[in-house]
PDB file of N, CA and C in Angstrom:
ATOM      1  N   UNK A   1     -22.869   1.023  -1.151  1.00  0.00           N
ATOM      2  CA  UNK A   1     -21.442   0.804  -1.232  1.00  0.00           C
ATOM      3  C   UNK A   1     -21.080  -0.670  -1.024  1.00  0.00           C
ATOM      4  N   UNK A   2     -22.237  -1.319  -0.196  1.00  0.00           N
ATOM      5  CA  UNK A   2     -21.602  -3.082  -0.400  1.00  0.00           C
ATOM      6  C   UNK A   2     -21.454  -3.535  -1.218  1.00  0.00           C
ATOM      7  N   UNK A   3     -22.111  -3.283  -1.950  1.00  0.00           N
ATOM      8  CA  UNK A   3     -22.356  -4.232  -3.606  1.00  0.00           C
ATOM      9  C   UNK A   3     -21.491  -3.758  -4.049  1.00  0.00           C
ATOM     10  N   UNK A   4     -20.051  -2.627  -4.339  1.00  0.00           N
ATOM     11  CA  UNK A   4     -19.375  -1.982  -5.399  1.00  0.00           C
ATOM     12  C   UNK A   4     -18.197  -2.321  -5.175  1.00  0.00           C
ATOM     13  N   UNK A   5     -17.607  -2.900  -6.436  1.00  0.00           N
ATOM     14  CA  UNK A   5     -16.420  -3.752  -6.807  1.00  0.00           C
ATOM     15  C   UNK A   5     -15.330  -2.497  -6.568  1.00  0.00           C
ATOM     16  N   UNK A   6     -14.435  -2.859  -5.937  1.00  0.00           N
ATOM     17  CA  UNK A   6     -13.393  -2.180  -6.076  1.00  0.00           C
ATOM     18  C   UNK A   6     -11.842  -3.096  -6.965  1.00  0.00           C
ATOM     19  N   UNK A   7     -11.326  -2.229  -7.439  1.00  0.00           N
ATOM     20  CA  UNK A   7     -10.124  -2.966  -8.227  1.00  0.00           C
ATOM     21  C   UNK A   7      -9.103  -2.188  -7.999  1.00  0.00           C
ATOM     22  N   UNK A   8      -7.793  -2.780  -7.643  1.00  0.00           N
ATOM     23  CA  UNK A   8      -6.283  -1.921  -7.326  1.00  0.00           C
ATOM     24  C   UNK A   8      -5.547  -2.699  -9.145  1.00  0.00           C
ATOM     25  N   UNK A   9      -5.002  -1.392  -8.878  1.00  0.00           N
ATOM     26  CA  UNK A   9      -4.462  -1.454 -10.650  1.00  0.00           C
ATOM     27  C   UNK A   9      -3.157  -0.136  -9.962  1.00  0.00           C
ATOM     28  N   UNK A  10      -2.227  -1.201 -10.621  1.00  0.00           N
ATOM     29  CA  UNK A  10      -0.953  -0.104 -10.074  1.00  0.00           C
ATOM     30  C   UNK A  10      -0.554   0.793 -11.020  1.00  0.00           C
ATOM     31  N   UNK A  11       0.458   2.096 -10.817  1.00  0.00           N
ATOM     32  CA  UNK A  11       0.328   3.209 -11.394  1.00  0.00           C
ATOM     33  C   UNK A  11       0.927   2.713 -13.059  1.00  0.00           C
ATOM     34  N   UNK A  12       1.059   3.783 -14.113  1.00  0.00           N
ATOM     35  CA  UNK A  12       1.195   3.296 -15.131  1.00  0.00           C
ATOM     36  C   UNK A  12       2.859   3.337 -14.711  1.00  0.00           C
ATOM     37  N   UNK A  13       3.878   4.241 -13.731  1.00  0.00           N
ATOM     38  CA  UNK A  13       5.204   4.010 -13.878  1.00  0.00           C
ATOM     39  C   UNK A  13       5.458   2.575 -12.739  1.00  0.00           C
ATOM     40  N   UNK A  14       4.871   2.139 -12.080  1.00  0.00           N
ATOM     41  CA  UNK A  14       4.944   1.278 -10.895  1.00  0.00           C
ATOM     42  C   UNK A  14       5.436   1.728  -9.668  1.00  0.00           C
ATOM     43  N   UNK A  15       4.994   3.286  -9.462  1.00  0.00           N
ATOM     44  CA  UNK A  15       5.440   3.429  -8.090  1.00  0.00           C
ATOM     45  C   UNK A  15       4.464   4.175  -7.048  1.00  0.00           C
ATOM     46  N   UNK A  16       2.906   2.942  -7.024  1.00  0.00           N
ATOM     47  CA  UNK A  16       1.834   3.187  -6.423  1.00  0.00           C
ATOM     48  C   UNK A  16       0.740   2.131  -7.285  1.00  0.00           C
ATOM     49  N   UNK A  17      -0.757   2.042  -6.550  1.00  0.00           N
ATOM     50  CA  UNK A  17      -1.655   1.484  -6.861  1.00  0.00           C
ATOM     51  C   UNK A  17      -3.016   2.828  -6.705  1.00  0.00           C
ATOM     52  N   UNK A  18      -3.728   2.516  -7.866  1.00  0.00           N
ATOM     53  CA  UNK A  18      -4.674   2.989  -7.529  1.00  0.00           C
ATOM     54  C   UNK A  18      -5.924   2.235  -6.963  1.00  0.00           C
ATOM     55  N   UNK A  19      -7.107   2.558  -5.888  1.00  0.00           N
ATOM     56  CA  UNK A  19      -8.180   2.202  -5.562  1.00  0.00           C
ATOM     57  C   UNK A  19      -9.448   2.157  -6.569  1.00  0.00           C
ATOM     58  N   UNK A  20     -10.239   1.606  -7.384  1.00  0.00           N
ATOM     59  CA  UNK A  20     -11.056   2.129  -8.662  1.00  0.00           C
ATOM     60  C   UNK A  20     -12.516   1.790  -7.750  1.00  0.00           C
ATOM     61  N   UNK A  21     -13.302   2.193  -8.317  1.00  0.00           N
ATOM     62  CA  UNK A  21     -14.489   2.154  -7.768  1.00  0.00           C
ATOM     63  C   UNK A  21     -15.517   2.809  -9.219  1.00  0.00           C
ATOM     64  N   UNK A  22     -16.069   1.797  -9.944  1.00  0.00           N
ATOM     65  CA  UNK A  22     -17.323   2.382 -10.964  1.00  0.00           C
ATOM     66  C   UNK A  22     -16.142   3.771 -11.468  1.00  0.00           C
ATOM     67  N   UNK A  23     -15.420   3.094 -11.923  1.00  0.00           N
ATOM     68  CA  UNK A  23     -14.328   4.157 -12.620  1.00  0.00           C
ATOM     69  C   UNK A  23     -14.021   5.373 -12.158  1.00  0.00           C
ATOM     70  N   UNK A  24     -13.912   5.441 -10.743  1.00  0.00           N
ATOM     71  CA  UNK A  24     -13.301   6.477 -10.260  1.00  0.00           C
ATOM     72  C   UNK A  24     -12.412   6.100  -9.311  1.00  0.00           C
ATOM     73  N   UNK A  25     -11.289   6.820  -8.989  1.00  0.00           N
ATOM     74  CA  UNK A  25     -10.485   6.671  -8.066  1.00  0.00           C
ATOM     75  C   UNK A  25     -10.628   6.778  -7.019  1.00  0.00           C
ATOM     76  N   UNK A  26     -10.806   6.335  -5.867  1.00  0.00           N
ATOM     77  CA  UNK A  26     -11.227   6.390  -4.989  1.00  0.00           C
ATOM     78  C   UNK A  26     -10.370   6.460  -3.485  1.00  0.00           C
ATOM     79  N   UNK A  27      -8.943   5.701  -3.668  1.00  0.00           N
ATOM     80  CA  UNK A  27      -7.740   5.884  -2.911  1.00  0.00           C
ATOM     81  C   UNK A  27      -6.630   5.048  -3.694  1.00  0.00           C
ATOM     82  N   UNK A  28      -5.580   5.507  -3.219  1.00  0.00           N
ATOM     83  CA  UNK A  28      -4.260   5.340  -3.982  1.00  0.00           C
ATOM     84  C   UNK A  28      -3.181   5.549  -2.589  1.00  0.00           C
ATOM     85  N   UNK A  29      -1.976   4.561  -2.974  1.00  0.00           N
ATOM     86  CA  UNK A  29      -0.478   4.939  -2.117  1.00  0.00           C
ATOM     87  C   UNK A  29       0.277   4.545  -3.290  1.00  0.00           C
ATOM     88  N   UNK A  30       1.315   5.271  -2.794  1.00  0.00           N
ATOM     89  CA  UNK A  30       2.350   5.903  -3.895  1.00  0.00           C
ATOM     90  C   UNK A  30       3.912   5.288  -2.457  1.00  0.00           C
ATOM     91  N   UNK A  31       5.234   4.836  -3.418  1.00  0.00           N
ATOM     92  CA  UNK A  31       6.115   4.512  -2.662  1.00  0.00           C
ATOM     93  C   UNK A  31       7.361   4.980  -3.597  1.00  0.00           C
ATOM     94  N   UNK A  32       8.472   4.950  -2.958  1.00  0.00           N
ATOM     95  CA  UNK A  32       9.511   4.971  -3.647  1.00  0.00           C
ATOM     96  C   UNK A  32      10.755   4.043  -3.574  1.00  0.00           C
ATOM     97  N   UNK A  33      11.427   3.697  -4.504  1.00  0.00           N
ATOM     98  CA  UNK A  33      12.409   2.578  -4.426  1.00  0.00           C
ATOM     99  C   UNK A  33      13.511   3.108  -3.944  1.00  0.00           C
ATOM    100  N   UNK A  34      14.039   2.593  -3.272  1.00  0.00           N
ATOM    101  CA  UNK A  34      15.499   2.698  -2.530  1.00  0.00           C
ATOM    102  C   UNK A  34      16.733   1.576  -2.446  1.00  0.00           C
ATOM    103  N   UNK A  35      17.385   1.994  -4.049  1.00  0.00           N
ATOM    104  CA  UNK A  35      17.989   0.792  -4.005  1.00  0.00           C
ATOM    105  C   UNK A  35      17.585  -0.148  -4.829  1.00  0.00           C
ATOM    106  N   UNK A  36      18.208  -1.277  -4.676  1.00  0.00           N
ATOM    107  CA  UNK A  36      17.614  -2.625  -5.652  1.00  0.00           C
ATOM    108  C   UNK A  36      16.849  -3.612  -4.232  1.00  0.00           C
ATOM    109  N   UNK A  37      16.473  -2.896  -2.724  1.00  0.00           N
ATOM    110  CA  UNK A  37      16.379  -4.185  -2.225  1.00  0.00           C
ATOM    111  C   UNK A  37      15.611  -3.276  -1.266  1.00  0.00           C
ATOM    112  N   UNK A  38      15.047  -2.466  -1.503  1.00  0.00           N
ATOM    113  CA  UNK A  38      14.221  -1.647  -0.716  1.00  0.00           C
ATOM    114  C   UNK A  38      13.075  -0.590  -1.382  1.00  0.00           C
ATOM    115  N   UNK A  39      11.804  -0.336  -0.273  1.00  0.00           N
ATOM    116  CA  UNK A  39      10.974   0.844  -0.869  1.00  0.00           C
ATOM    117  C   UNK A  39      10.289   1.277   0.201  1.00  0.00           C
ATOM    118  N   UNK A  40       9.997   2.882   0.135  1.00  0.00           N
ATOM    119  CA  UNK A  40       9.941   3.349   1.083  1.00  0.00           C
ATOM    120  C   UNK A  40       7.737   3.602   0.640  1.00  0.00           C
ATOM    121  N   UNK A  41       7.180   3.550   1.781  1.00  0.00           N
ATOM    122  CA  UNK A  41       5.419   3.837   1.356  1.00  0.00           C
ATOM    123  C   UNK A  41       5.906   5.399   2.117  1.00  0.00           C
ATOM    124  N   UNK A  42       5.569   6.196   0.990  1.00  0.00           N
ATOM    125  CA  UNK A  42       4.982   7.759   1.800  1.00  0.00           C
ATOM    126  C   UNK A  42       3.981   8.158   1.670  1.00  0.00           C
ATOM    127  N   UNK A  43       2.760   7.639   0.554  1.00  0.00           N
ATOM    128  CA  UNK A  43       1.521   8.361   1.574  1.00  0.00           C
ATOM    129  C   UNK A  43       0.363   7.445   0.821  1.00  0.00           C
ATOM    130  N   UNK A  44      -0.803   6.843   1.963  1.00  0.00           N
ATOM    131  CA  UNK A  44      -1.919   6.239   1.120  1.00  0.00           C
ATOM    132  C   UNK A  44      -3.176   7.298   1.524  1.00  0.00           C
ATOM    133  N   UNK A  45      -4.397   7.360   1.002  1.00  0.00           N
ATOM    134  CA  UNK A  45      -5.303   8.216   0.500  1.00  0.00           C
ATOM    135  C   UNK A  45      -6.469   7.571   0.512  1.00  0.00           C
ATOM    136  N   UNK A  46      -7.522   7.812   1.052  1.00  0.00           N
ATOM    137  CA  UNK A  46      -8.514   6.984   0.496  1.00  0.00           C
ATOM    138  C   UNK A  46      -9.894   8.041   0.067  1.00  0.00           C
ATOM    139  N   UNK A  47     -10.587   8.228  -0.252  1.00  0.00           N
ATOM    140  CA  UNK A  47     -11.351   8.989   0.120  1.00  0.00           C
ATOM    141  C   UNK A  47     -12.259   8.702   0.769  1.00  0.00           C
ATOM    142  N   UNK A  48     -13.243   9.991   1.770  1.00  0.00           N
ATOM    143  CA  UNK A  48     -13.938  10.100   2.701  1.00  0.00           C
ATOM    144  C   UNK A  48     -15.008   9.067   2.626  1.00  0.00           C
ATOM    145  N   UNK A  49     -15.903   8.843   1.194  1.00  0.00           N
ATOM    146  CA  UNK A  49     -16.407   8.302   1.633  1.00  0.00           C
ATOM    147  C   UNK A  49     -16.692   6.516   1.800  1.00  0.00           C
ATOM    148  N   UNK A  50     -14.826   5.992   1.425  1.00  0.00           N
ATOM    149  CA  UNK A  50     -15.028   4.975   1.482  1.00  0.00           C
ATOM    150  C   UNK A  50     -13.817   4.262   2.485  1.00  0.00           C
ATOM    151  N   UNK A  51     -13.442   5.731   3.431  1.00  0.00           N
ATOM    152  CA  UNK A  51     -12.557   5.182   4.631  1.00  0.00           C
ATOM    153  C   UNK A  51     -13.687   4.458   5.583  1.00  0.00           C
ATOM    154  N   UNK A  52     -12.854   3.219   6.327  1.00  0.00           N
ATOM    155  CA  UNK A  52     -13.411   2.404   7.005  1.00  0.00           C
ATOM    156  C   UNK A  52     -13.819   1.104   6.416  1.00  0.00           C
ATOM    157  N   UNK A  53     -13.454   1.226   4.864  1.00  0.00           N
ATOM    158  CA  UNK A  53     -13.816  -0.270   4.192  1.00  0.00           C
ATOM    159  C   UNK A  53     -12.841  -0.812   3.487  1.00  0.00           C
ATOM    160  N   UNK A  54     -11.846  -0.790   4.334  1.00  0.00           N
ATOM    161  CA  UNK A  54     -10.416  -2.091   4.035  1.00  0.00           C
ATOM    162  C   UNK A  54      -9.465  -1.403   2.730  1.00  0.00           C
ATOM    163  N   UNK A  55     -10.115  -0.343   1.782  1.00  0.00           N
ATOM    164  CA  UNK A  55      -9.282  -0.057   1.096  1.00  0.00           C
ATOM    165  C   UNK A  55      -8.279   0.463   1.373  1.00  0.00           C
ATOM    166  N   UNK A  56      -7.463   0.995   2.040  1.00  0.00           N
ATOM    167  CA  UNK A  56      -6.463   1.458   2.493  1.00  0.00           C
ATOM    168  C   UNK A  56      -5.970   0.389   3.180  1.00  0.00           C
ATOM    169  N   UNK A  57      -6.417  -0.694   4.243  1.00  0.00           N
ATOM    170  CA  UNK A  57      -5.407  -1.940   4.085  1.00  0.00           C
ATOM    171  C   UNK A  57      -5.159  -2.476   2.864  1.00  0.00           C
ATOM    172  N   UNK A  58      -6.049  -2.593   1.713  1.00  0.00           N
ATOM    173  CA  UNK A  58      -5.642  -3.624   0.717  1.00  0.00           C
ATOM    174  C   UNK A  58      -5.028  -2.700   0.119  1.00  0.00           C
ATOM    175  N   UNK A  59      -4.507  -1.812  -0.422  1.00  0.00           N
ATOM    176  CA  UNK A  59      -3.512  -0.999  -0.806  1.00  0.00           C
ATOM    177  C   UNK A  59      -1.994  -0.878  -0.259  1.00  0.00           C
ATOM    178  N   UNK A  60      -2.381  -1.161   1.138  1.00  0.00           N
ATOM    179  CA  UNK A  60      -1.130  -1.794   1.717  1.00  0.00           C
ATOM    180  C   UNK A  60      -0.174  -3.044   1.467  1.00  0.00           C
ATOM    181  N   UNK A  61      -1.823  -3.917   1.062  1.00  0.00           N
ATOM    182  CA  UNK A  61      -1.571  -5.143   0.666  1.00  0.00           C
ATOM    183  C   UNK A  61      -1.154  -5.527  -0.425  1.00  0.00           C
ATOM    184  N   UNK A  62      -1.389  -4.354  -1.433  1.00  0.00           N
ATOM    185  CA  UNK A  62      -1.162  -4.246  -2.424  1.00  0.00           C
ATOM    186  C   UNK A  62       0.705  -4.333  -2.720  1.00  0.00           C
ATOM    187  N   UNK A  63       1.140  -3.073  -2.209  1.00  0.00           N
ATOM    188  CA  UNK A  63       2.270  -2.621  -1.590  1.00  0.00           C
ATOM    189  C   UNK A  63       3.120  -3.943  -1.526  1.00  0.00           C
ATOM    190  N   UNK A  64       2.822  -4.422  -0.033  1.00  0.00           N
ATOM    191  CA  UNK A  64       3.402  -5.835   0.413  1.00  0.00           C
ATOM    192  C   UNK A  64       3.608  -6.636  -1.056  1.00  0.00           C
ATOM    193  N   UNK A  65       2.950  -7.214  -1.576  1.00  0.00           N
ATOM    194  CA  UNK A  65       2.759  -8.223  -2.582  1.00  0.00           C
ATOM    195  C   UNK A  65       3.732  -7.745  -3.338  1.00  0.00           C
ATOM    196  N   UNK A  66       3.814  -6.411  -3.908  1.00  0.00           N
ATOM    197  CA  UNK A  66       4.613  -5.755  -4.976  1.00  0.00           C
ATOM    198  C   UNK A  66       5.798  -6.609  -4.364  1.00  0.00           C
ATOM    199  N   UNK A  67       6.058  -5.798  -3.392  1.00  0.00           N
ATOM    200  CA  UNK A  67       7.784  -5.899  -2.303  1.00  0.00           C
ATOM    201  C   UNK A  67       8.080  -7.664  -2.238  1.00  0.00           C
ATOM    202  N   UNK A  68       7.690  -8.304  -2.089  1.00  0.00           N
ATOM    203  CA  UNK A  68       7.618  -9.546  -1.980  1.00  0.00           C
ATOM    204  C   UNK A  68       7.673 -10.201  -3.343  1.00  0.00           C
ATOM    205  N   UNK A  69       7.387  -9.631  -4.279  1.00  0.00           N
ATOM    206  CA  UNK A  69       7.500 -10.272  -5.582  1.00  0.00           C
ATOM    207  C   UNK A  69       9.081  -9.519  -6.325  1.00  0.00           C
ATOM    208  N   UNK A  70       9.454  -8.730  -5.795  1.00  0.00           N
ATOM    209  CA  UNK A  70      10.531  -7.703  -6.461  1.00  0.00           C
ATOM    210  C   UNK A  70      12.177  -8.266  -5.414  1.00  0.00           C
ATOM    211  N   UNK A  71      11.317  -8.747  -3.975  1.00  0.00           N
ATOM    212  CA  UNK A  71      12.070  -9.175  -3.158  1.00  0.00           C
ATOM    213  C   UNK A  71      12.780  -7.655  -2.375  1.00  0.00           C
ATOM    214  N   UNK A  72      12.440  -7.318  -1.913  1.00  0.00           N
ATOM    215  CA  UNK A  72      12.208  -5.562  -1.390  1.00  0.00           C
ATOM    216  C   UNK A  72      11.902  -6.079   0.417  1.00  0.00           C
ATOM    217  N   UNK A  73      12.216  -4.527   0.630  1.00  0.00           N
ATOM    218  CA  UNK A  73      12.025  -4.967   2.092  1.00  0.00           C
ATOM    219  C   UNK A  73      10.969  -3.414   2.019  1.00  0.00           C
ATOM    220  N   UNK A  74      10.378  -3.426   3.313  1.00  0.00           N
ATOM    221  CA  UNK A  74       9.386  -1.801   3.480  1.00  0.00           C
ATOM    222  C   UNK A  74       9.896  -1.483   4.125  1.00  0.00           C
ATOM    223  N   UNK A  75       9.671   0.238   3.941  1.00  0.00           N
ATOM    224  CA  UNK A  75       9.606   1.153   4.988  1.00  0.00           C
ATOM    225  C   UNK A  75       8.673   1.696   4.927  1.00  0.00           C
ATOM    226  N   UNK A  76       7.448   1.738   5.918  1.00  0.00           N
ATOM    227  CA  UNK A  76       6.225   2.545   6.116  1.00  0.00           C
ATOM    228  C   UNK A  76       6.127   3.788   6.700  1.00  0.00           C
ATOM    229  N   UNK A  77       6.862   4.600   5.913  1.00  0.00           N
ATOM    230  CA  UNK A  77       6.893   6.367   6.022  1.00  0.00           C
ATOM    231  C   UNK A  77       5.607   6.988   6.192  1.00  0.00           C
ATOM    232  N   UNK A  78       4.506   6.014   5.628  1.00  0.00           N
ATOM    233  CA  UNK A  78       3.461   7.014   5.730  1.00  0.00           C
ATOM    234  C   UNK A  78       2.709   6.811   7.124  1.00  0.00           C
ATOM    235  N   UNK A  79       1.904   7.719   8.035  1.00  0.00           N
ATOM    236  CA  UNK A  79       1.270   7.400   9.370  1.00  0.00           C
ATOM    237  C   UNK A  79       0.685   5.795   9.005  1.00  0.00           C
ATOM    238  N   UNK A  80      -0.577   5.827   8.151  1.00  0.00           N
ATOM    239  CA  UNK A  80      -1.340   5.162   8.015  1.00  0.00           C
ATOM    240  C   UNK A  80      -0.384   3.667   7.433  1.00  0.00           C
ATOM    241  N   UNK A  81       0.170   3.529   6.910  1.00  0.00           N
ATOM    242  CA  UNK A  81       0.955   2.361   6.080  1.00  0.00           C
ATOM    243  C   UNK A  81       1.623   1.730   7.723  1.00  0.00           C
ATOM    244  N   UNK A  82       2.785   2.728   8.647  1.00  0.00           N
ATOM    245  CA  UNK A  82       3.237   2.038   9.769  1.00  0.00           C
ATOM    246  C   UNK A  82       2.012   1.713  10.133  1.00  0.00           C
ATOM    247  N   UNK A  83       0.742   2.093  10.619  1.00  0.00           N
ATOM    248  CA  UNK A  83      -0.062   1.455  11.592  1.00  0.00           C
ATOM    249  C   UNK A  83      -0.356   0.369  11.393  1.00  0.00           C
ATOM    250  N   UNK A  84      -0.637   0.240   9.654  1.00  0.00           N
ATOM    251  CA  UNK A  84      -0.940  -1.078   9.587  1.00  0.00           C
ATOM    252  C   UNK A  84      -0.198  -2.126   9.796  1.00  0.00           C
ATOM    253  N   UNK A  85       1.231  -1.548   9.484  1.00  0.00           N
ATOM    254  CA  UNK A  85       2.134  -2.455   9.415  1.00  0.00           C
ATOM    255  C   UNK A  85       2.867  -3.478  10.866  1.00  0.00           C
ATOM    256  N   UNK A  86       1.836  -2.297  12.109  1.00  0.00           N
ATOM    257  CA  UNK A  86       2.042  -2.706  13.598  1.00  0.00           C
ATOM    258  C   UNK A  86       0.895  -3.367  13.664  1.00  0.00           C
ATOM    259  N   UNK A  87       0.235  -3.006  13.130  1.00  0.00           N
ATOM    260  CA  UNK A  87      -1.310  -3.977  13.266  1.00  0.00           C
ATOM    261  C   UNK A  87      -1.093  -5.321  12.758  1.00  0.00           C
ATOM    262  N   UNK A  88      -1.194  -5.624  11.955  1.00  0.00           N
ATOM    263  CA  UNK A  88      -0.949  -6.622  10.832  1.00  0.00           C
ATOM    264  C   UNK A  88       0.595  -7.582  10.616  1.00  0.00           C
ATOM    265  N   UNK A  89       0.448  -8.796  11.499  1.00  0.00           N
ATOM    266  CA  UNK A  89       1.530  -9.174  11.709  1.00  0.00           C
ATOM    267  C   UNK A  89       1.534  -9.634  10.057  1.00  0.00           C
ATOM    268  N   UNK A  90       1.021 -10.190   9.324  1.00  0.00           N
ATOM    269  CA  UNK A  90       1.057 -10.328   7.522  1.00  0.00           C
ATOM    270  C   UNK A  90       2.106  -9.561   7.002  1.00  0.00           C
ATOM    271  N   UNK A  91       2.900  -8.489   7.539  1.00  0.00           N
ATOM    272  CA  UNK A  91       3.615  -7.269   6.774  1.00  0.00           C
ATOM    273  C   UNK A  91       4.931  -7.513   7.412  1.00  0.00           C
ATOM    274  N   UNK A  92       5.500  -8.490   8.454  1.00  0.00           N
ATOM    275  CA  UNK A  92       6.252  -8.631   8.978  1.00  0.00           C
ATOM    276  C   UNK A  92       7.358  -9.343   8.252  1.00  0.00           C
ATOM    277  N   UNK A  93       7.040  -9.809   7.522  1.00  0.00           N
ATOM    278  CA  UNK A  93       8.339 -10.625   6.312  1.00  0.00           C
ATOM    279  C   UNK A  93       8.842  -9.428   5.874  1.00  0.00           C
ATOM    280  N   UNK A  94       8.022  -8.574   4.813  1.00  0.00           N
ATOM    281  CA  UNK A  94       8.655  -7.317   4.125  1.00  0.00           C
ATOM    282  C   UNK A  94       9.075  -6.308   4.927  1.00  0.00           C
ATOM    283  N   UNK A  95       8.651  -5.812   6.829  1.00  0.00           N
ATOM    284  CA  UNK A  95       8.830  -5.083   7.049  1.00  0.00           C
ATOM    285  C   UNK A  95      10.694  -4.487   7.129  1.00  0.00           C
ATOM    286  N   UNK A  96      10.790  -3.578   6.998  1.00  0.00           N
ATOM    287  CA  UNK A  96      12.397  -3.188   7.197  1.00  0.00           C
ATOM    288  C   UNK A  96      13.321  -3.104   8.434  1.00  0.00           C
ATOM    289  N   UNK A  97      13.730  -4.082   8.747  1.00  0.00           N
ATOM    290  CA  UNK A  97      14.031  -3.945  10.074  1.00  0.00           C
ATOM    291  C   UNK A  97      15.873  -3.075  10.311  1.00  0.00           C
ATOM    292  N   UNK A  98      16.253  -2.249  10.888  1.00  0.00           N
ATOM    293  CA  UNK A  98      17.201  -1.355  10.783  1.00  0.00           C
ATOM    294  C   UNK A  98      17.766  -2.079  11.986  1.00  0.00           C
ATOM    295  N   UNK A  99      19.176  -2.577  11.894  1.00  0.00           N
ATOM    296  CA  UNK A  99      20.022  -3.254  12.470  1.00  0.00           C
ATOM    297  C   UNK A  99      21.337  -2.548  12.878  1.00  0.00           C
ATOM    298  N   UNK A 100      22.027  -1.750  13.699  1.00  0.00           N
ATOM    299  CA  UNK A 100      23.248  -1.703  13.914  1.00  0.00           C
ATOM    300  C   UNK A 100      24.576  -3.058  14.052  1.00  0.00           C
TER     301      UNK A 100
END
């Protein structure tokens, strides 16, 4: 598994990335837009046997980049997307911050 290229290629409507691996999918997150200035992550995926090797952060990262290029703010609905997003001060520009 070291040697194997992975590539994120986002969905054909743009609302997710897939993980590729030797042409299979391997993990994917999927989000939804809210608005012209927001998107919500509800769920990333990776499979078993390639959790623990960053794909599911870089899918996050993926995510981020989108939001940042569209000018979007996040909401990390999904478990795994908030953790990173507490982990990873990098996500703190896009994160959504809810203000009274």
């Amino acid at each position: 598994m070291a040697d194997e290229t992975i590539t994120y290629d986002i969905f054909p409507d743009g609302l997710g990335f897939y993980a590729n691996c030797a042409g299979q999918h391997v993990g994917e997150i999927t989000f939804v837009r809210v608005g012209i200035d927001k998107m919500i992550i509800d769920r990333t995926s990776v499979s078993e046997k390639y959790r623990n090797s960053h794909i599911g952060l870089n899918l996050v990262r993926c995510a981020a980049k989108l939001a940042r290029d569209q000018h979007r703010k996040v909401i990390p609905m999904c478990p795994f997307a908030s953790a990173m997003f507490s982990r990873f001060h990098e996500f703190d520009d896009v994160r959504f911050l809810h203000t009274r």
